[in-house]
ModelCIF file with pLDDT and N, C-alpha, C, O atoms, coordinates in Angstrom:
data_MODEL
#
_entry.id   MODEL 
#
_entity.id                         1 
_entity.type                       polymer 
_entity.pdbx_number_of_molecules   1 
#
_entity_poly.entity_id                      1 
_entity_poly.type                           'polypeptide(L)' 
_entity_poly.nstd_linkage                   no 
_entity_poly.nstd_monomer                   no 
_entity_poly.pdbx_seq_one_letter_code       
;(UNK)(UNK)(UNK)(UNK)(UNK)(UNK)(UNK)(UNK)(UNK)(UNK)(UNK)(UNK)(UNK)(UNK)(UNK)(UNK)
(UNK)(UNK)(UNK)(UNK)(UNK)(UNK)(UNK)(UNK)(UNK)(UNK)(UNK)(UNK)
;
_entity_poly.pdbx_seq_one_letter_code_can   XXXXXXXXXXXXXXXXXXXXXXXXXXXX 
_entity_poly.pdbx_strand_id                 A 
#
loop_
_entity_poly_seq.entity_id 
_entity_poly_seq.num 
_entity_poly_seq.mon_id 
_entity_poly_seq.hetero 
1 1  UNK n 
1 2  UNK n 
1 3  UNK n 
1 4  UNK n 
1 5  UNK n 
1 6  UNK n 
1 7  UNK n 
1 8  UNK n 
1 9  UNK n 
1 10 UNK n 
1 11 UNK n 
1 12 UNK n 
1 13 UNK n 
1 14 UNK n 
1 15 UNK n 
1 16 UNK n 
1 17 UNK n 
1 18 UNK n 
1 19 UNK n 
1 20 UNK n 
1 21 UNK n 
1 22 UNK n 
1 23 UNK n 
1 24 UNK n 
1 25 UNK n 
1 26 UNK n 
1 27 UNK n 
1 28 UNK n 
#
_struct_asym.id          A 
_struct_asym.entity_id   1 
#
loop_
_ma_qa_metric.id 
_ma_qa_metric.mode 
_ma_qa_metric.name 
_ma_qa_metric.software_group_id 
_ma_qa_metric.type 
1 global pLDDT . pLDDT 
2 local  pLDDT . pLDDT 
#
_ma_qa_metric_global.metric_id      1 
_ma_qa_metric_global.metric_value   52.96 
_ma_qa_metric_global.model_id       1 
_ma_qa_metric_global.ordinal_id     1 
#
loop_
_ma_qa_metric_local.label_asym_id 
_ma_qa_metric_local.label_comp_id 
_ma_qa_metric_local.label_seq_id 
_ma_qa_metric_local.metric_id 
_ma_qa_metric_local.metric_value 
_ma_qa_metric_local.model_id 
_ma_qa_metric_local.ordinal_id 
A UNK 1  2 81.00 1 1  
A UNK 2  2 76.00 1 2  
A UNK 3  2 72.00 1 3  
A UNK 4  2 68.00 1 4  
A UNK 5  2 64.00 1 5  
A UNK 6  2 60.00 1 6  
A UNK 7  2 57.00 1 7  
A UNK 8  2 59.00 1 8  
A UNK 9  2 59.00 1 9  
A UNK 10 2 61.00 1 10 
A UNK 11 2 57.00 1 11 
A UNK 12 2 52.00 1 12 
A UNK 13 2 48.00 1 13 
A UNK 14 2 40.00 1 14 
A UNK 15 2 45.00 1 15 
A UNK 16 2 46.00 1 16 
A UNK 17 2 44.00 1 17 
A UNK 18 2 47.00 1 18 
A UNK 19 2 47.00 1 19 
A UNK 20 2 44.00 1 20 
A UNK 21 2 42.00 1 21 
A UNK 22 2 44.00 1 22 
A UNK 23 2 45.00 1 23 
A UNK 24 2 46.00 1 24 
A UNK 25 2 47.00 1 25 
A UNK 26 2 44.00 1 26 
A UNK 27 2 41.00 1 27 
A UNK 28 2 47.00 1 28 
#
loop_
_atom_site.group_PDB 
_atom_site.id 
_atom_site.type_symbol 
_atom_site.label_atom_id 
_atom_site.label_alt_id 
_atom_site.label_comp_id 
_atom_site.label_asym_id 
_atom_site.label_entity_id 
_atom_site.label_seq_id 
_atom_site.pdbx_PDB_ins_code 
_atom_site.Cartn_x 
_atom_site.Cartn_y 
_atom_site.Cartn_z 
_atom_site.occupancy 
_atom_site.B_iso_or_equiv 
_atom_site.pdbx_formal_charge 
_atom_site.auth_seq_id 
_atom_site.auth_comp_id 
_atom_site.auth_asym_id 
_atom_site.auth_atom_id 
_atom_site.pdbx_PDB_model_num 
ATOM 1   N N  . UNK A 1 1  ? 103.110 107.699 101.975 1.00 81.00 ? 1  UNK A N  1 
ATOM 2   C CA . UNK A 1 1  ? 102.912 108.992 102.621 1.00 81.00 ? 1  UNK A CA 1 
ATOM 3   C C  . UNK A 1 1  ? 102.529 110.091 101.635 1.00 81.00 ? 1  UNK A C  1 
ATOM 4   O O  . UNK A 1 1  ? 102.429 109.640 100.495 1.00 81.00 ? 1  UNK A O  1 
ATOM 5   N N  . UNK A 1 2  ? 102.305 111.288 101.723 1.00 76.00 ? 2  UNK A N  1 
ATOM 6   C CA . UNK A 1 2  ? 102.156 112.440 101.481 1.00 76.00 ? 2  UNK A CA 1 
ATOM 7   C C  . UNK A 1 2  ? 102.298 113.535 101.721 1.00 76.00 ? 2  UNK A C  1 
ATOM 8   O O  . UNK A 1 2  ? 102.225 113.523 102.949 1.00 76.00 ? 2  UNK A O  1 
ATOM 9   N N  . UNK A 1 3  ? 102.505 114.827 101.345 1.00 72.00 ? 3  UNK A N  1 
ATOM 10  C CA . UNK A 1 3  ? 102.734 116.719 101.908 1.00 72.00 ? 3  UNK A CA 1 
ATOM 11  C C  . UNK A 1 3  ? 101.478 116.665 102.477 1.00 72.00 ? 3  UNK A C  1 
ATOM 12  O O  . UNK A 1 3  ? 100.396 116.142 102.210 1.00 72.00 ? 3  UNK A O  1 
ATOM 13  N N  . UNK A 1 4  ? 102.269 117.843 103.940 1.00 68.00 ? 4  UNK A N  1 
ATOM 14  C CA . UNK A 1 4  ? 100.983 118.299 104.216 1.00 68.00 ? 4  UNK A CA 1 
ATOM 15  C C  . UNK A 1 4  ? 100.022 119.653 102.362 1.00 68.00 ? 4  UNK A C  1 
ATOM 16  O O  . UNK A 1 4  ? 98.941  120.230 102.480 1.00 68.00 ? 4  UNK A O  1 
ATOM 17  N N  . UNK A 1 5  ? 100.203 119.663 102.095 1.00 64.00 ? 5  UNK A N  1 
ATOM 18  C CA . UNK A 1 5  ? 99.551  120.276 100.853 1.00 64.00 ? 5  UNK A CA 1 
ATOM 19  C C  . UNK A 1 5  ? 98.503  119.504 100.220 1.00 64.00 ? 5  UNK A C  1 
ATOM 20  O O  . UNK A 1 5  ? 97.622  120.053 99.559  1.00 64.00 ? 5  UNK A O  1 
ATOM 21  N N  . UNK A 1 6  ? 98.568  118.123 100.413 1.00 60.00 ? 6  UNK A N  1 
ATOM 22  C CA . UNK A 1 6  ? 97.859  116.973 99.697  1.00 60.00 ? 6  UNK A CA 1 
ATOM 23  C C  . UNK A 1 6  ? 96.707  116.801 100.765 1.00 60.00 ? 6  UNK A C  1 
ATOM 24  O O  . UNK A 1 6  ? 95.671  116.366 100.263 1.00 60.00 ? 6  UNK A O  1 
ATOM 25  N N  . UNK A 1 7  ? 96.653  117.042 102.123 1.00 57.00 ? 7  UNK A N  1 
ATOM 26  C CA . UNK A 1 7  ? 95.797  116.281 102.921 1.00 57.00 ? 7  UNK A CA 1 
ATOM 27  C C  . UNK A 1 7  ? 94.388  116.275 103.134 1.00 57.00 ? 7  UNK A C  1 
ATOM 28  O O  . UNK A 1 7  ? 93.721  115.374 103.642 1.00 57.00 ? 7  UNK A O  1 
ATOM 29  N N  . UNK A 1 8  ? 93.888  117.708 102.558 1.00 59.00 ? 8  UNK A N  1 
ATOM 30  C CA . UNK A 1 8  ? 92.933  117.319 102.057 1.00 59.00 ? 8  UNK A CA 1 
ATOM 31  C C  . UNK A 1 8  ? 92.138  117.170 100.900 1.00 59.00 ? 8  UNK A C  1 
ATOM 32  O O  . UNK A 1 8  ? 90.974  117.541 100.743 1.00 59.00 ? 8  UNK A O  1 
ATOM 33  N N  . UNK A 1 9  ? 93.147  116.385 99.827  1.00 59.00 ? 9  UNK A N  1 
ATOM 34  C CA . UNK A 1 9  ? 93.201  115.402 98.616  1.00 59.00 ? 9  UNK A CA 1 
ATOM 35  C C  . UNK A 1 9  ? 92.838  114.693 98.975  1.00 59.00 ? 9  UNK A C  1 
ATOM 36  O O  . UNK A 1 9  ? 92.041  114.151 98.210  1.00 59.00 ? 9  UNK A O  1 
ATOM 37  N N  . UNK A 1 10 ? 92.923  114.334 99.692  1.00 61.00 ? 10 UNK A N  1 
ATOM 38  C CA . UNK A 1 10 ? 92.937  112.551 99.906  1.00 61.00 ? 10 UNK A CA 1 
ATOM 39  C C  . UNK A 1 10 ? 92.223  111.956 100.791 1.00 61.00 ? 10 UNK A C  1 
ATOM 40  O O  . UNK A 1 10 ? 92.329  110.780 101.139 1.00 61.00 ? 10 UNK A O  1 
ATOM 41  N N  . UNK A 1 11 ? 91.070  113.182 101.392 1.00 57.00 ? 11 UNK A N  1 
ATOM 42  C CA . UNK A 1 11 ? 90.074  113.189 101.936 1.00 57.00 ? 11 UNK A CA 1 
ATOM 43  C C  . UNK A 1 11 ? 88.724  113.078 100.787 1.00 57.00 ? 11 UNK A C  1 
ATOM 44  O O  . UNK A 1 11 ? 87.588  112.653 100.996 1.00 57.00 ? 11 UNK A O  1 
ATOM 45  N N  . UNK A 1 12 ? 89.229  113.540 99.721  1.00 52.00 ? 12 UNK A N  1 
ATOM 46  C CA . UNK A 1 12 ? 88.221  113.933 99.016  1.00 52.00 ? 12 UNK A CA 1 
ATOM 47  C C  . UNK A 1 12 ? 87.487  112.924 98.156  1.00 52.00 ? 12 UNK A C  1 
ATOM 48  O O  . UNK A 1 12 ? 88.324  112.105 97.777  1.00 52.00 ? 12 UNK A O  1 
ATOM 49  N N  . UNK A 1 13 ? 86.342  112.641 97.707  1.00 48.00 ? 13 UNK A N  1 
ATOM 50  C CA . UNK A 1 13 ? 86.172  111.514 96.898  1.00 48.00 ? 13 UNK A CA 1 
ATOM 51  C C  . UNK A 1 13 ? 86.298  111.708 95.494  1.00 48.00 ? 13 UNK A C  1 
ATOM 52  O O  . UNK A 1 13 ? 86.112  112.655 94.729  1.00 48.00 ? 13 UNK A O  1 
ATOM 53  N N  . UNK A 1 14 ? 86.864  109.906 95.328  1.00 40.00 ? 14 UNK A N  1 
ATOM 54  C CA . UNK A 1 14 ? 86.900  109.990 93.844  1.00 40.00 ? 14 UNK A CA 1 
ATOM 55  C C  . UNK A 1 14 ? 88.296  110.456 93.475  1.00 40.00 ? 14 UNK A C  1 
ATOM 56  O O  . UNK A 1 14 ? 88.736  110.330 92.332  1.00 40.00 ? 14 UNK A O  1 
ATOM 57  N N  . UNK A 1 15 ? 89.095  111.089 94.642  1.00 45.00 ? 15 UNK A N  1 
ATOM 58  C CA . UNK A 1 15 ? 90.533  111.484 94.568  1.00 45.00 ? 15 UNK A CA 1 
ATOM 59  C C  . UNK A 1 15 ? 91.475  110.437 95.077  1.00 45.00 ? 15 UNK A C  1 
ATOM 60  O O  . UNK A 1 15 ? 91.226  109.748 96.066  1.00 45.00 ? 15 UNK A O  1 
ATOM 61  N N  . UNK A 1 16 ? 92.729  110.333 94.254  1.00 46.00 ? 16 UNK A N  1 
ATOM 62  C CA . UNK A 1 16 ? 93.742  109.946 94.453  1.00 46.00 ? 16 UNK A CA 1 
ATOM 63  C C  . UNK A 1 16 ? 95.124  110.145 94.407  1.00 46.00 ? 16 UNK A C  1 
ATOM 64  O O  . UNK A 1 16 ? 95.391  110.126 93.206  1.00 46.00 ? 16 UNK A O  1 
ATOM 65  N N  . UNK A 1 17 ? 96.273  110.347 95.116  1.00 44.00 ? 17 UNK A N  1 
ATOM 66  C CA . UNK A 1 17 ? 97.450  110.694 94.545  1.00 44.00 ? 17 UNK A CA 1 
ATOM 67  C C  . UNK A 1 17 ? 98.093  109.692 93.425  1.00 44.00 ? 17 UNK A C  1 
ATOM 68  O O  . UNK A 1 17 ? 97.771  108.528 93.188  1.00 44.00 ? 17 UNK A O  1 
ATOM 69  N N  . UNK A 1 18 ? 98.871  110.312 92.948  1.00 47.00 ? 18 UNK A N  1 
ATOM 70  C CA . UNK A 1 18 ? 99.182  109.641 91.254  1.00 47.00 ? 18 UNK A CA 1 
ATOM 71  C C  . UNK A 1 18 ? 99.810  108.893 91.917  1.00 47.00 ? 18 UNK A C  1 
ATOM 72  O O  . UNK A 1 18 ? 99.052  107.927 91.837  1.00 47.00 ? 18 UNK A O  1 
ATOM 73  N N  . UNK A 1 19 ? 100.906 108.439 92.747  1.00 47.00 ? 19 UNK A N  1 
ATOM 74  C CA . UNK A 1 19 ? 101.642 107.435 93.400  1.00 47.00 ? 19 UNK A CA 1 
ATOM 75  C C  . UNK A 1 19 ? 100.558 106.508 93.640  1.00 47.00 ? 19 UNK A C  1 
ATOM 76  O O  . UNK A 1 19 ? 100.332 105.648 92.788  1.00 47.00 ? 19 UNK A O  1 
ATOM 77  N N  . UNK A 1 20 ? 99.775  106.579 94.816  1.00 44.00 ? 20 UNK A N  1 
ATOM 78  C CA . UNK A 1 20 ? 99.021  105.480 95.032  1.00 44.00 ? 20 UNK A CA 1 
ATOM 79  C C  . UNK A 1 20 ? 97.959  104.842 94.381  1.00 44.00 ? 20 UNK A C  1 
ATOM 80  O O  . UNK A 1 20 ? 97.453  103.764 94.693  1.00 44.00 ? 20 UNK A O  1 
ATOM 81  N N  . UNK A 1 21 ? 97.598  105.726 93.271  1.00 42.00 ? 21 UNK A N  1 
ATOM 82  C CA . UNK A 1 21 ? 96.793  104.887 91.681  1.00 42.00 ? 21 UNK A CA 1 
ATOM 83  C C  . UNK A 1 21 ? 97.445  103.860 91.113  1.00 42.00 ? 21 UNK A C  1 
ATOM 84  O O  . UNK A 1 21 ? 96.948  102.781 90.789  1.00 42.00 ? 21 UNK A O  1 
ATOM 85  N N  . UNK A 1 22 ? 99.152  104.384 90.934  1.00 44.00 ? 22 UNK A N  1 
ATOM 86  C CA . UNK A 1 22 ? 99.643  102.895 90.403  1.00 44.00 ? 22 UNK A CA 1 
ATOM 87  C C  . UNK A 1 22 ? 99.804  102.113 91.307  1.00 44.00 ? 22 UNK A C  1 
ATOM 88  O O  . UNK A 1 22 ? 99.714  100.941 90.940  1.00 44.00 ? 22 UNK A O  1 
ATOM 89  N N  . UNK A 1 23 ? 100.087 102.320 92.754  1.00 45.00 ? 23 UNK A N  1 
ATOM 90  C CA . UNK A 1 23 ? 100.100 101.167 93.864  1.00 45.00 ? 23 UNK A CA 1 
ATOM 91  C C  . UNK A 1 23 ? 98.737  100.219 93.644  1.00 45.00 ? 23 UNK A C  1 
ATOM 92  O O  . UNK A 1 23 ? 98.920  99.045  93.321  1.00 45.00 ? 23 UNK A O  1 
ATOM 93  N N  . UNK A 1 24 ? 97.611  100.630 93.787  1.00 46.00 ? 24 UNK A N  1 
ATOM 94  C CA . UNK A 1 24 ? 96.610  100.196 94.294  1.00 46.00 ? 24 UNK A CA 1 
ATOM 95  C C  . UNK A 1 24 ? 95.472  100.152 92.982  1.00 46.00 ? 24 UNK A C  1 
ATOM 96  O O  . UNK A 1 24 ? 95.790  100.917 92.072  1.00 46.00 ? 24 UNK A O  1 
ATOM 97  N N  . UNK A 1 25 ? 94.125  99.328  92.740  1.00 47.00 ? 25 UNK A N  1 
ATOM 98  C CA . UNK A 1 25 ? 93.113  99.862  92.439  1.00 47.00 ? 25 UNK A CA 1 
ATOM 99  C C  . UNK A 1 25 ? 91.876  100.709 93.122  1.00 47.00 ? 25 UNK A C  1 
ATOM 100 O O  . UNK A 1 25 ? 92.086  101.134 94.259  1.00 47.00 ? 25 UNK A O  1 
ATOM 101 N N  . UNK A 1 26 ? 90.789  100.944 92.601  1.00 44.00 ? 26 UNK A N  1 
ATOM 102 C CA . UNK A 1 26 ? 89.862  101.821 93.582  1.00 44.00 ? 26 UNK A CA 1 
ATOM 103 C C  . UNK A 1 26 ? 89.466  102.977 93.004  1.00 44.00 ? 26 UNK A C  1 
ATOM 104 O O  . UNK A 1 26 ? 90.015  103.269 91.942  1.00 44.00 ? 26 UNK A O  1 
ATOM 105 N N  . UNK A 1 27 ? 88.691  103.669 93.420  1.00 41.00 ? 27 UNK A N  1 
ATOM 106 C CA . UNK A 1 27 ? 87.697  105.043 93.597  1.00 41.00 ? 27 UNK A CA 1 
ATOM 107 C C  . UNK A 1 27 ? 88.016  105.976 94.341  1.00 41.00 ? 27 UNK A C  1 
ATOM 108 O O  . UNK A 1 27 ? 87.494  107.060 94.081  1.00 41.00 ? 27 UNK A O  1 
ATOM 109 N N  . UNK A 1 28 ? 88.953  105.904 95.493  1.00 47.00 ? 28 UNK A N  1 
ATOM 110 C CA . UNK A 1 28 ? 89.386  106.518 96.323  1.00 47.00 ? 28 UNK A CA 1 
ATOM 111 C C  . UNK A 1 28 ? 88.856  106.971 97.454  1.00 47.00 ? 28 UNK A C  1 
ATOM 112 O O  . UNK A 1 28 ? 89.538  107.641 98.230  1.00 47.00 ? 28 UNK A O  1 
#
């Protein structure tokens, strides 16, 4: 999950939250 503050982070390209960088690989 995430804040609403982040949401549109994580819309954005090339963006990622620092939590789900170490979860996952990718570009975002």
């Amino acid at each position: 999950g995430f804040n609403k503050d982040q949401h549109k982070l994580v819309f954005a390209e090339f963006s990622r939250l620092e939590r789900g960088a170490r979860m996952a690989q990718g570009l975002g």
